[in-house]
N, C-alpha and C. Protein backbone atom coordinates (compact mmCIF):
# COMPACT_ATOMS: atom_id res chain seq x y z
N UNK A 1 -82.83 103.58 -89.83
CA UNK A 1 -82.04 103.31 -88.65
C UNK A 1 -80.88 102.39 -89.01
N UNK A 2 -79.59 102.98 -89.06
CA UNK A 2 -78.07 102.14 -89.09
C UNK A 2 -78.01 101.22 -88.05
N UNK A 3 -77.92 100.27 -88.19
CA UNK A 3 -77.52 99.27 -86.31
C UNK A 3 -75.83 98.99 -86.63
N UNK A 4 -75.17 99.11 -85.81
CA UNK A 4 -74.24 99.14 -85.44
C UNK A 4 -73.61 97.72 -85.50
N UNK A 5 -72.64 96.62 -85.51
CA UNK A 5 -72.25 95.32 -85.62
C UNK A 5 -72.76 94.93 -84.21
N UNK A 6 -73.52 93.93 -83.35
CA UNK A 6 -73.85 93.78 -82.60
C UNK A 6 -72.64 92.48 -82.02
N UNK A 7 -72.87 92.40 -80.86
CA UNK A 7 -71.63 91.86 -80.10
C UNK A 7 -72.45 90.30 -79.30
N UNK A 8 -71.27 89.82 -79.06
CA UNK A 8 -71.85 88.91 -77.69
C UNK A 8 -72.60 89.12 -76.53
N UNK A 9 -73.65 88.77 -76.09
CA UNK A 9 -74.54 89.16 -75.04
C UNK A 9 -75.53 90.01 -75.18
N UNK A 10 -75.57 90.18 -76.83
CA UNK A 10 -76.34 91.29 -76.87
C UNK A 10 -77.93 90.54 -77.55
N UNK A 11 -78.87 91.22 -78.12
CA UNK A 11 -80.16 90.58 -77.90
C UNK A 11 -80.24 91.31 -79.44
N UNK A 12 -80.59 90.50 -79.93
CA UNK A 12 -81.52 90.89 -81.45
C UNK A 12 -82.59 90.89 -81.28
N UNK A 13 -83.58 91.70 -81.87
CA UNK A 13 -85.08 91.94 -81.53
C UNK A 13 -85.39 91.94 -83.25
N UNK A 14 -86.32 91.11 -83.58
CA UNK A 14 -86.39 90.85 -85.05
C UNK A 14 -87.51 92.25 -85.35
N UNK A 15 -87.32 92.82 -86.48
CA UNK A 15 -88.39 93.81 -87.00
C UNK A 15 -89.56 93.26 -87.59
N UNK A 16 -90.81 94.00 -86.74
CA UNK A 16 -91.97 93.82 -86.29
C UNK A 16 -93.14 92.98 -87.71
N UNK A 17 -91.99 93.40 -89.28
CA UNK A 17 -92.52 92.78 -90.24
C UNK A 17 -92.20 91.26 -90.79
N UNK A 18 -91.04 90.95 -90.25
CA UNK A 18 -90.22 89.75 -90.53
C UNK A 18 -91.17 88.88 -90.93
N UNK A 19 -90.53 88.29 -92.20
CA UNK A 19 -91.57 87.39 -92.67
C UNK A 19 -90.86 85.85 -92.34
N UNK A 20 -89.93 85.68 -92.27
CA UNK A 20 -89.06 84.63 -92.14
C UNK A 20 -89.97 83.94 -90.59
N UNK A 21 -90.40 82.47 -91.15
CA UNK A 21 -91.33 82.34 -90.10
C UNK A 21 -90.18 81.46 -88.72
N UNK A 22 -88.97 81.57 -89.71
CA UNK A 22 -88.14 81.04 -87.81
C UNK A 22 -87.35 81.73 -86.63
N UNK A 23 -87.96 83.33 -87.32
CA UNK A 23 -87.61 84.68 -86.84
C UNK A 23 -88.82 85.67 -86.20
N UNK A 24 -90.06 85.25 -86.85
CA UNK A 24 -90.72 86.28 -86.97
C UNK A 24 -90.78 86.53 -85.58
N UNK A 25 -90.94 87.71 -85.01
CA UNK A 25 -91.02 88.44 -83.43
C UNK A 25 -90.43 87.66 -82.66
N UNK A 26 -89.01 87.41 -83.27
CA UNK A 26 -88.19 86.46 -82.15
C UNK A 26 -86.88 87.58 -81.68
N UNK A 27 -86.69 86.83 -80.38
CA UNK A 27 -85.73 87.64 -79.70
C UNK A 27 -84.23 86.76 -79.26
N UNK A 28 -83.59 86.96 -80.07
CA UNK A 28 -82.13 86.03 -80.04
C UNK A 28 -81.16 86.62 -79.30
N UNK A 29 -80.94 85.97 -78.54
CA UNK A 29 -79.68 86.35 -77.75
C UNK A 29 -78.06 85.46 -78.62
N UNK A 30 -77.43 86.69 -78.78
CA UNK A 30 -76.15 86.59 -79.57
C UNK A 30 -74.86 85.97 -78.72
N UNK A 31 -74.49 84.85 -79.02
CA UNK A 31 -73.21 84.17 -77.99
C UNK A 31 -72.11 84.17 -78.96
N UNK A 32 -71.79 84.36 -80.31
CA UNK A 32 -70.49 84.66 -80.78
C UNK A 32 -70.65 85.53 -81.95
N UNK A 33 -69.70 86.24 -82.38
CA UNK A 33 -70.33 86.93 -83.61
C UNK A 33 -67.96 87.70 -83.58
N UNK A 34 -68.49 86.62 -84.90
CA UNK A 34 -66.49 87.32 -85.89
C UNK A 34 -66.70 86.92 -87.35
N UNK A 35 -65.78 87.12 -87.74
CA UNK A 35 -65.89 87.17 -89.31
C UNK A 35 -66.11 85.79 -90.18
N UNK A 36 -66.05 84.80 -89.24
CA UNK A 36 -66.62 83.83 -89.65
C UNK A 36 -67.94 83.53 -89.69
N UNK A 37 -68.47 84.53 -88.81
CA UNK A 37 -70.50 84.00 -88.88
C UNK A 37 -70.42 84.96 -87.38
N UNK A 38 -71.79 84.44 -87.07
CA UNK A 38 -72.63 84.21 -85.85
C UNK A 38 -73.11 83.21 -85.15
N UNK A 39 -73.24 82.83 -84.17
CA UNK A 39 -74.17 82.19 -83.49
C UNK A 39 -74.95 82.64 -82.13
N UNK A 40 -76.55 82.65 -81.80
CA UNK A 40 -77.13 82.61 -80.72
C UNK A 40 -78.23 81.74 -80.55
N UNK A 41 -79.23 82.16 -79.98
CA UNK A 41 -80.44 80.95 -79.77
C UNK A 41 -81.82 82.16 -79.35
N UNK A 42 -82.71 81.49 -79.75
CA UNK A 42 -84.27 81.94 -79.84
C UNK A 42 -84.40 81.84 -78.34
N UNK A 43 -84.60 83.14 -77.67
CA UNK A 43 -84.95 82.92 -76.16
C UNK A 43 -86.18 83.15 -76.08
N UNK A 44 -87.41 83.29 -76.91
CA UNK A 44 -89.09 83.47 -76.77
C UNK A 44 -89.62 82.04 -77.15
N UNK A 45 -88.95 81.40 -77.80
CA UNK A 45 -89.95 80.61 -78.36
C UNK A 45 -89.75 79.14 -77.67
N UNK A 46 -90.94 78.58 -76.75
CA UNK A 46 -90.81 77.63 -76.06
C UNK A 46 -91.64 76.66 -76.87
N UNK A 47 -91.13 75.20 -76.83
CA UNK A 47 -91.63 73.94 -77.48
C UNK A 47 -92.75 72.90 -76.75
N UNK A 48 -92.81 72.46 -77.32
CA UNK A 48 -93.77 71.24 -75.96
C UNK A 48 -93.18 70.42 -75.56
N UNK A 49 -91.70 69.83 -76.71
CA UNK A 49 -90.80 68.88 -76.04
C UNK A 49 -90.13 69.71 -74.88
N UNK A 50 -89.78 68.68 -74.14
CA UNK A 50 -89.51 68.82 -72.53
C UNK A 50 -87.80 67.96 -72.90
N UNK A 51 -87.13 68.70 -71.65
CA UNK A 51 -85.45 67.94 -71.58
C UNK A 51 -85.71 66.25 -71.50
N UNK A 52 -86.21 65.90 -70.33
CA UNK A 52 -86.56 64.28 -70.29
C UNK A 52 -87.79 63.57 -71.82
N UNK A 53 -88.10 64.28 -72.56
CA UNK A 53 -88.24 63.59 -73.95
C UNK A 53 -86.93 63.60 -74.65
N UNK A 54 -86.14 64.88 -74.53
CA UNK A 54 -84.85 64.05 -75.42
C UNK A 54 -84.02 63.47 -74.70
N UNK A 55 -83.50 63.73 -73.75
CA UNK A 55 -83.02 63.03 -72.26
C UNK A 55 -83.71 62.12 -71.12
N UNK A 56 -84.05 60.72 -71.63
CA UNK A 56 -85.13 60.61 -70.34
C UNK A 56 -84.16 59.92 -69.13
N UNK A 57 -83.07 60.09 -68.85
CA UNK A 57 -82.12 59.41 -68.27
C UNK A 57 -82.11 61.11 -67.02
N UNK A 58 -82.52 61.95 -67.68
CA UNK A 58 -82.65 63.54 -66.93
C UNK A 58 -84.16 63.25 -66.50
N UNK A 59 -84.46 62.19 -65.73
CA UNK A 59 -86.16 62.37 -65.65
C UNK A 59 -86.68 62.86 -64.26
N UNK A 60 -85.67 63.01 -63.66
CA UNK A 60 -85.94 63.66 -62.33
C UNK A 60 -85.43 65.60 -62.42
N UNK A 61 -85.05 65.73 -63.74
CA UNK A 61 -85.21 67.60 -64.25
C UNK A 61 -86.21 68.15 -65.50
N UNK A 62 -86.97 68.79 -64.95
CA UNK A 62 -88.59 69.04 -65.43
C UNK A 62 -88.14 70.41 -66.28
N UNK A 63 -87.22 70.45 -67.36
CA UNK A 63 -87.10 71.28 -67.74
C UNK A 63 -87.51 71.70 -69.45
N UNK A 64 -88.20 73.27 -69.79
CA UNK A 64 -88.65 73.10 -71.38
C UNK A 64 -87.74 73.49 -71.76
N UNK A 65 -87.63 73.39 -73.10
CA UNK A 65 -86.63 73.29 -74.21
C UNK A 65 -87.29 74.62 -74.71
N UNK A 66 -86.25 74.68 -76.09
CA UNK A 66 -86.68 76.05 -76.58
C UNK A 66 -86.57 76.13 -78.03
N UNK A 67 -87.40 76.49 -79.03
CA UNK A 67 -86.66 76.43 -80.16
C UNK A 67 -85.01 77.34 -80.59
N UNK A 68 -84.02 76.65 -80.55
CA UNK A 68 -83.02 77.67 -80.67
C UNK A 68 -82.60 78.34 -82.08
N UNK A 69 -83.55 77.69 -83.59
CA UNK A 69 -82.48 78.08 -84.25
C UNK A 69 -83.12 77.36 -85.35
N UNK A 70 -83.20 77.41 -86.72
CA UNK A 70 -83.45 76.49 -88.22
C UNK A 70 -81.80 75.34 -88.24
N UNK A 71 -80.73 75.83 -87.99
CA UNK A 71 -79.79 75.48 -87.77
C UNK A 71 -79.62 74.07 -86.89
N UNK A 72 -79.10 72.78 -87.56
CA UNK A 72 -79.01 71.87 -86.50
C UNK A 72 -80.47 71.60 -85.66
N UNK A 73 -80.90 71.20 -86.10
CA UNK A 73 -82.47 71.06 -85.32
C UNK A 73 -82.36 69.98 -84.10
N UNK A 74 -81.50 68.96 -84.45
CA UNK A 74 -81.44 67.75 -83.63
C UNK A 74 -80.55 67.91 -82.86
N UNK A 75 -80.06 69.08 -82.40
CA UNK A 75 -78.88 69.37 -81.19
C UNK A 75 -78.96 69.86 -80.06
N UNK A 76 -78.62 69.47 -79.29
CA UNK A 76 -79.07 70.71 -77.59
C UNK A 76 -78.25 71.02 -77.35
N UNK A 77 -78.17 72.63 -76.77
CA UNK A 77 -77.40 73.31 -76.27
C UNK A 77 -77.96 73.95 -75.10
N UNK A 78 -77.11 74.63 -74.31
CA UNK A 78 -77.77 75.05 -72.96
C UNK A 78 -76.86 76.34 -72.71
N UNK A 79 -77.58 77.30 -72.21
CA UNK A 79 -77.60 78.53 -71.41
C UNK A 79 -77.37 78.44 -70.17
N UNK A 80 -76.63 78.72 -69.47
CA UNK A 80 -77.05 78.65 -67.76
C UNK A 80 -76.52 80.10 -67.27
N UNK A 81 -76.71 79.76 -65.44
CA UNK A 81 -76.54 81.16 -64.92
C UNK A 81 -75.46 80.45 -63.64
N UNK A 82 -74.81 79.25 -64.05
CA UNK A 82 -74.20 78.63 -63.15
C UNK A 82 -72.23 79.05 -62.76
N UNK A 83 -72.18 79.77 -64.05
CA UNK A 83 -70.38 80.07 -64.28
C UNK A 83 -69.67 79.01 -64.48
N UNK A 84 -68.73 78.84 -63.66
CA UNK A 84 -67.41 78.04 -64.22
C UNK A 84 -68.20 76.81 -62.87
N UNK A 85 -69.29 76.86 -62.02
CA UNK A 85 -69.30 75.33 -61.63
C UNK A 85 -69.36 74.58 -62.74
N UNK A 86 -69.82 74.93 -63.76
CA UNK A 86 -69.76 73.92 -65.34
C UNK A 86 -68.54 74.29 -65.85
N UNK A 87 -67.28 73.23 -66.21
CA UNK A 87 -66.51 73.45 -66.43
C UNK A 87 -66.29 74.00 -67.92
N UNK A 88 -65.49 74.57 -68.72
CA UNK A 88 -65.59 74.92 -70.00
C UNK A 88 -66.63 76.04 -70.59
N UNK A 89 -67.45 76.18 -69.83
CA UNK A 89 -68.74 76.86 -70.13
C UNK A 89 -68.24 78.76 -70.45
N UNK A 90 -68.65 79.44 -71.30
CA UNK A 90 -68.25 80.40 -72.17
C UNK A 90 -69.24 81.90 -71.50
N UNK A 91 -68.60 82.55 -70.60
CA UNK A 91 -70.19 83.78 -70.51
C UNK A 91 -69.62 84.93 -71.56
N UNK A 92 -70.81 84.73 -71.51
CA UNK A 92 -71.56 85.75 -72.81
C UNK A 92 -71.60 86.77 -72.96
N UNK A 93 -72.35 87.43 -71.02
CA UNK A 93 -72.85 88.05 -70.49
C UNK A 93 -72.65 88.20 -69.22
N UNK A 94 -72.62 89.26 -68.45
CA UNK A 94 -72.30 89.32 -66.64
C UNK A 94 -73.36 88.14 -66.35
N UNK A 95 -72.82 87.01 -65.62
CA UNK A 95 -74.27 86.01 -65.07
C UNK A 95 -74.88 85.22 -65.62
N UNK A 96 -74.28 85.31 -67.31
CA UNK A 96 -75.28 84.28 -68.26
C UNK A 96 -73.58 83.68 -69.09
N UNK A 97 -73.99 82.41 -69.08
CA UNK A 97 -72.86 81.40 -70.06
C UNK A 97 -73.27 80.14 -70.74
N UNK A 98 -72.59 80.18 -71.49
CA UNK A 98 -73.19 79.16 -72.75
C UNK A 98 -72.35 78.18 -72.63
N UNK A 99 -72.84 76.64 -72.43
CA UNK A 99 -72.84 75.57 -72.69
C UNK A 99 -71.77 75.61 -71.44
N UNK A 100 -70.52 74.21 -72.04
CA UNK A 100 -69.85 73.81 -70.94
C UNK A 100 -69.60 72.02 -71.06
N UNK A 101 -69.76 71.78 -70.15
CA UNK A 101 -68.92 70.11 -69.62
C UNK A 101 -70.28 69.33 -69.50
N UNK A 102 -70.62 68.64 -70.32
CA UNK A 102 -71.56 68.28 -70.17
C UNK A 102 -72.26 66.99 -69.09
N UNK A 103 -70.36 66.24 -68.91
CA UNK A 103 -70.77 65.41 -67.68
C UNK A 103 -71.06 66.31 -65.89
N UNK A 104 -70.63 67.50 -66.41
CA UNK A 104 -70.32 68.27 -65.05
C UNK A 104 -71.96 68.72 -65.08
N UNK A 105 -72.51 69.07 -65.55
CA UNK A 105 -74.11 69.18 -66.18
C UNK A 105 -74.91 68.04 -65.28
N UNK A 106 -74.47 67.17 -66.07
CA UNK A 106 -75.37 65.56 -65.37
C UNK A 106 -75.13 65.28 -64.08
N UNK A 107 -73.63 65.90 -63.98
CA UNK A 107 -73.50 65.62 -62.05
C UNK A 107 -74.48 66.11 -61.58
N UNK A 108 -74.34 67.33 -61.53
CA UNK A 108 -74.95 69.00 -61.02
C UNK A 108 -76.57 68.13 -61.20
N UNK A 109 -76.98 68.18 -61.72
CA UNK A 109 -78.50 67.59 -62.11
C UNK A 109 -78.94 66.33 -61.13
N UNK A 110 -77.77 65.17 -61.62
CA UNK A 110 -77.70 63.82 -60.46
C UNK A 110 -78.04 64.25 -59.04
N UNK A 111 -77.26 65.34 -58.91
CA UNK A 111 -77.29 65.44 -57.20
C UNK A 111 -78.01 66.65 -56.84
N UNK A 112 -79.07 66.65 -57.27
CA UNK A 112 -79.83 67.77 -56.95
C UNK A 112 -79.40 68.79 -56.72
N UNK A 113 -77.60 69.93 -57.30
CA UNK A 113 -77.12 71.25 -57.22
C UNK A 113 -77.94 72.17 -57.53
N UNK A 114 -78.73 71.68 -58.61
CA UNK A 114 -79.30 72.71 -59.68
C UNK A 114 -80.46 73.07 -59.58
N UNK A 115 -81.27 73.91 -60.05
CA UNK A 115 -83.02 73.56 -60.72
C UNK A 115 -82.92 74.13 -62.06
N UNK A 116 -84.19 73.76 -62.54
CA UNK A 116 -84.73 74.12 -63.94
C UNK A 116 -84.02 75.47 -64.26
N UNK A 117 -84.43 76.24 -63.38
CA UNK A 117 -84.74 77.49 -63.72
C UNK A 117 -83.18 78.86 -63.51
N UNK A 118 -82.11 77.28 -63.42
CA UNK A 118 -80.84 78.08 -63.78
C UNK A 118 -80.48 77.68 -65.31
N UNK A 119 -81.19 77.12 -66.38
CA UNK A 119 -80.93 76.77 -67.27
C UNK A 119 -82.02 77.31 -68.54
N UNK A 120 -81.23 77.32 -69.54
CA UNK A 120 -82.40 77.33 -70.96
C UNK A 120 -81.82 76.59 -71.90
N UNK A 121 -82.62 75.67 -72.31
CA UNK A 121 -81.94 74.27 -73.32
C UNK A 121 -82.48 74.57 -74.43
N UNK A 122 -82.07 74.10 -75.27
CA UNK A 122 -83.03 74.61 -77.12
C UNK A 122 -82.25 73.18 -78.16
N UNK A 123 -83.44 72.85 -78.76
CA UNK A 123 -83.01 72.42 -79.65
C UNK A 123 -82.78 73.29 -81.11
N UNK A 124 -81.27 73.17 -81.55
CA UNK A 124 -81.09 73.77 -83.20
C UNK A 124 -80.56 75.38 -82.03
N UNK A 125 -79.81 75.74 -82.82
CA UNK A 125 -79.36 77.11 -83.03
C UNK A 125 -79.46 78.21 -84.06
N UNK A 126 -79.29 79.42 -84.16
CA UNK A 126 -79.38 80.41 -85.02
C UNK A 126 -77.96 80.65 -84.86
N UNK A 127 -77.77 80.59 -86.84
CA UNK A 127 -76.54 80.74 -87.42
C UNK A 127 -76.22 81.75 -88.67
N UNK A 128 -75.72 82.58 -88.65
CA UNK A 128 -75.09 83.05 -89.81
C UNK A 128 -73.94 83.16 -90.36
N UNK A 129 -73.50 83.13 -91.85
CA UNK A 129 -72.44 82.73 -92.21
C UNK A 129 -71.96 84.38 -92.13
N UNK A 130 -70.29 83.82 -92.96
CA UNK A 130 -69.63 85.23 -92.89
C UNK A 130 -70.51 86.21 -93.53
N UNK A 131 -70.52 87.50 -92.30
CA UNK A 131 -71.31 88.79 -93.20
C UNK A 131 -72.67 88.90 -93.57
N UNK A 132 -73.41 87.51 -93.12
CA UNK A 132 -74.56 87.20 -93.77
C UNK A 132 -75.40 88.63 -92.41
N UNK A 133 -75.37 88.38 -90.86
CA UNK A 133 -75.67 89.24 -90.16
C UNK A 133 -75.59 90.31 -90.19
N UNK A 134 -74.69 90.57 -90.80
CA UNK A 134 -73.63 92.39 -91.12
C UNK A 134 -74.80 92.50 -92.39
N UNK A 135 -75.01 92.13 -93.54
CA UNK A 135 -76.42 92.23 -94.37
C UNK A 135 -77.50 92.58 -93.99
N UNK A 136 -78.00 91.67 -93.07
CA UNK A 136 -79.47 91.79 -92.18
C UNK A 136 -79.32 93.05 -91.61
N UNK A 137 -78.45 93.44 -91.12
CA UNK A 137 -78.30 94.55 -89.77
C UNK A 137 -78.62 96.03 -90.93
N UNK A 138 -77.84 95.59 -92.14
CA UNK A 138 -77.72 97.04 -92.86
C UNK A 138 -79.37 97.35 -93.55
N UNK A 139 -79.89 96.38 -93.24
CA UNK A 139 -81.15 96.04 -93.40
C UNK A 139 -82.59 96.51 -92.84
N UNK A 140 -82.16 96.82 -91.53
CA UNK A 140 -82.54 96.60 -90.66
C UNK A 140 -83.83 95.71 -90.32
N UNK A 141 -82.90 94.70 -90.50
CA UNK A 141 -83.78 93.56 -90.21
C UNK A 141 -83.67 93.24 -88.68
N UNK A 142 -83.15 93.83 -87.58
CA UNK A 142 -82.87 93.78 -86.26
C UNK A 142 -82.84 94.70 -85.66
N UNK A 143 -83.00 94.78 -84.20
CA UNK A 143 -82.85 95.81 -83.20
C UNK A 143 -81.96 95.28 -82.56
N UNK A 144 -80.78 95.71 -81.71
CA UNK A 144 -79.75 95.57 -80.96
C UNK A 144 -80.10 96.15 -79.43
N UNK A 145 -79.73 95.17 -78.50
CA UNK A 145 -80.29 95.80 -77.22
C UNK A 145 -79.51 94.96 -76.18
N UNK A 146 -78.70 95.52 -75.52
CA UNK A 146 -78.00 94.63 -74.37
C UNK A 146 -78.84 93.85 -73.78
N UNK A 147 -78.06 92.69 -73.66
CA UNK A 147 -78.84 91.45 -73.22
C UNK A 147 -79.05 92.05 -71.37
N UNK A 148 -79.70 91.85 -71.17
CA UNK A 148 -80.50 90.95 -69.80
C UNK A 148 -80.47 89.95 -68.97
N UNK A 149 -80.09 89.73 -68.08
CA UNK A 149 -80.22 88.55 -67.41
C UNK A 149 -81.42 87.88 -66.74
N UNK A 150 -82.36 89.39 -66.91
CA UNK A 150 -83.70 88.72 -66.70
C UNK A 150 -84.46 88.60 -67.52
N UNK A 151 -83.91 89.27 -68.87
CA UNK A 151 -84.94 88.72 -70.34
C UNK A 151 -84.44 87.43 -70.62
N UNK A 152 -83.42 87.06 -70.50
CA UNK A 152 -82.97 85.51 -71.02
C UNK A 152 -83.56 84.63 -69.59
N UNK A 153 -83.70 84.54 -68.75
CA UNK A 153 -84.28 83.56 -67.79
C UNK A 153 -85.57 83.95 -67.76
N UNK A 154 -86.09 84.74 -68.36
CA UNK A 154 -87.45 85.60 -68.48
C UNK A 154 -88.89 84.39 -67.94
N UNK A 155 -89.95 84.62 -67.09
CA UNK A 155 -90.99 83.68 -66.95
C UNK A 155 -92.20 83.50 -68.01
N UNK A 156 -92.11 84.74 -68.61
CA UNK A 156 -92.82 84.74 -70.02
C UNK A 156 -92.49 85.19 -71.41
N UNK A 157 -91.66 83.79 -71.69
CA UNK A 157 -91.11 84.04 -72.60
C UNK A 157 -91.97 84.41 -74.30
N UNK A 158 -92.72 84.25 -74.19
CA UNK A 158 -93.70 84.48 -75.40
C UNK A 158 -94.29 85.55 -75.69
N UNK A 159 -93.92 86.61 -74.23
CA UNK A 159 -93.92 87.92 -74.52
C UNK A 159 -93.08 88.88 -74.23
N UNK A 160 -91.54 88.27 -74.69
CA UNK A 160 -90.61 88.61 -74.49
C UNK A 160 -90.38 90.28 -75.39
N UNK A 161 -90.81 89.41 -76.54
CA UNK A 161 -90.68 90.47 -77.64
C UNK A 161 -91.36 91.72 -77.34
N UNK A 162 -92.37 91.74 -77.05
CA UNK A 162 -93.11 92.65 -76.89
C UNK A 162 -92.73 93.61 -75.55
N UNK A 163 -92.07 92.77 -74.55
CA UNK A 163 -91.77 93.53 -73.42
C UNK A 163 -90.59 94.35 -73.83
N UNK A 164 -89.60 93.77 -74.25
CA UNK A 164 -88.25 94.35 -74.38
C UNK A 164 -88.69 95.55 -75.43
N UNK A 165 -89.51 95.39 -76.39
CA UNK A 165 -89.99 96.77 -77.36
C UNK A 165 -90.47 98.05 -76.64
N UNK A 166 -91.40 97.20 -75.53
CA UNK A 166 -92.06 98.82 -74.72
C UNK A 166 -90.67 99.04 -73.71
N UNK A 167 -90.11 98.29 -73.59
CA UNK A 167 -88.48 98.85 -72.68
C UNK A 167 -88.06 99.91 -73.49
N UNK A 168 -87.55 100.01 -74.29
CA UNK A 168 -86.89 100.53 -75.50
C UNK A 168 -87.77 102.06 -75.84
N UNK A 169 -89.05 101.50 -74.85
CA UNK A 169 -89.58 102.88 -75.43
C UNK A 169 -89.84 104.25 -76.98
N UNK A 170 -90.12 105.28 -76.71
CA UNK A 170 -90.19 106.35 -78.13
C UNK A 170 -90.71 105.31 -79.33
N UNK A 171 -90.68 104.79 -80.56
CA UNK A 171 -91.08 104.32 -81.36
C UNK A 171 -91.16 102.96 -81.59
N UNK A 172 -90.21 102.41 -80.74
CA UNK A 172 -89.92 101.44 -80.53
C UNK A 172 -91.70 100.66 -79.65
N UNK A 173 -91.69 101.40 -79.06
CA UNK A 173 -92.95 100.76 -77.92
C UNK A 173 -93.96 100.48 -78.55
N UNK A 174 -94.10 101.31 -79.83
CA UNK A 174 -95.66 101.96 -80.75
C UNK A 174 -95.75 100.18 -81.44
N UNK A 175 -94.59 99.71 -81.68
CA UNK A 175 -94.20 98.40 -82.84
C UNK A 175 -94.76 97.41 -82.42
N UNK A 176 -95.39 97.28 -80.97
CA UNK A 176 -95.88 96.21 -80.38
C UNK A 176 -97.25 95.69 -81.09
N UNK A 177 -98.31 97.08 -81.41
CA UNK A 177 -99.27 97.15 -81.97
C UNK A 177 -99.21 96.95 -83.32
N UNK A 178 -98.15 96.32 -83.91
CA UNK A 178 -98.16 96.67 -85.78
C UNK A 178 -98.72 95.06 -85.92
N UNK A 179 -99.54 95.48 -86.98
CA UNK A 179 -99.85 93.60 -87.15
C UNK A 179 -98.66 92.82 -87.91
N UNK A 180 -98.36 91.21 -88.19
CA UNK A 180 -97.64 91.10 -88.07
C UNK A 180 -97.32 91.20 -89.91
N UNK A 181 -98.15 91.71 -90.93
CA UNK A 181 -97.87 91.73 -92.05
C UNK A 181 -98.11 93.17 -92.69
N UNK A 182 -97.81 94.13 -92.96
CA UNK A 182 -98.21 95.32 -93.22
C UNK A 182 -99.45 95.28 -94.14
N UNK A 183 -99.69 94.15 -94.70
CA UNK A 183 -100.89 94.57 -95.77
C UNK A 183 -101.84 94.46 -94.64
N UNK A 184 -102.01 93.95 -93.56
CA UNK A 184 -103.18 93.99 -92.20
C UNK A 184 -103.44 95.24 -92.06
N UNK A 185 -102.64 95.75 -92.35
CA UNK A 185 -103.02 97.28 -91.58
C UNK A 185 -103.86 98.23 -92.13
């Protein structure tokens, strides 16, 4: 299977053997991708740190974090579904935009505009350098699948992967069942 250069907004679905353990059955949603690299963030994989452990000044927003990435581990970035009320903020996707103004963030939060559940925060991002993705892809080390606005705000994110595979249907669906190392099988 050829995959095609995948775009902004679109969803990488890692192949079902991936050994890379900060990938394995992860589902990345893609927010830039040119000849300088890539960047998106791990939308399955939820942490135990919470926003008010790295923010406790945010202690009145009960929100989880996410692993986003091997990349920058000690950084937060945020997803929302808010548009341009965050000023600067970049969409991706019809309804979904990345990052933004971050005091316009703390307002929105201060004054109760918001809830949790217009946001996805992650510490660290997923990065690739020039071409390094364009490699993987020829690889097929990925599945390409228009992003979602309800797989990225998704309520179960830990079986993200698995849902978006039986979406995808024909052979794709069968992959849910593969264990996660071929010598298992």
């Amino acid at each position: 299977m050829k995959n095609p250069s995948p775009e902004h907004g679109q969803l990488l679905i890692s192949e079902p053997f991936m050994l890379d353990p900060n990938f394995k059955r992860s589902v990345v949603l893609l927010c830039e991708n040119h000849k300088e690299g890539a960047v998106g963030f791990i939308i399955n994989k939820p942490i135990e740190t919470t926003l008010q452990d790295v923010l406790p000044d945010f202690d009145s927003f009960n929100s989880q974090l996410y692993y986003g990435g091997p990349v920058e581990p000690d950084t937060l970035h945020f997803i929302h579904k808010l548009g341009n009320r965050i000023d600067d903020s970049i969409e991706i996707m019809k309804g979904v935009f990345w990052g933004g103004n971050f005091e316009t963030l703390r307002l929105l939060i201060d004054t109760k505009q918001v809830k949790a559940s217009d946001f996805r925060f992650f510490l660290g991002y997923s990065g690739w350098s020039t071409d390094q993705l364009k490699d993987e892809m020829s690889e097929d080390s990925w599945f390409i699948v228009e992003g979602k606005k309800d797989y990225i705000f998704n309520k179960t994110p830990k079986d993200l992967w698995k849902t978006i595979l039986q979406d995808m249907g024909g052979d794709y669906k069968q992959m849910v069942n593969y264990p996660e190392h071929p010598s298992l099988n």
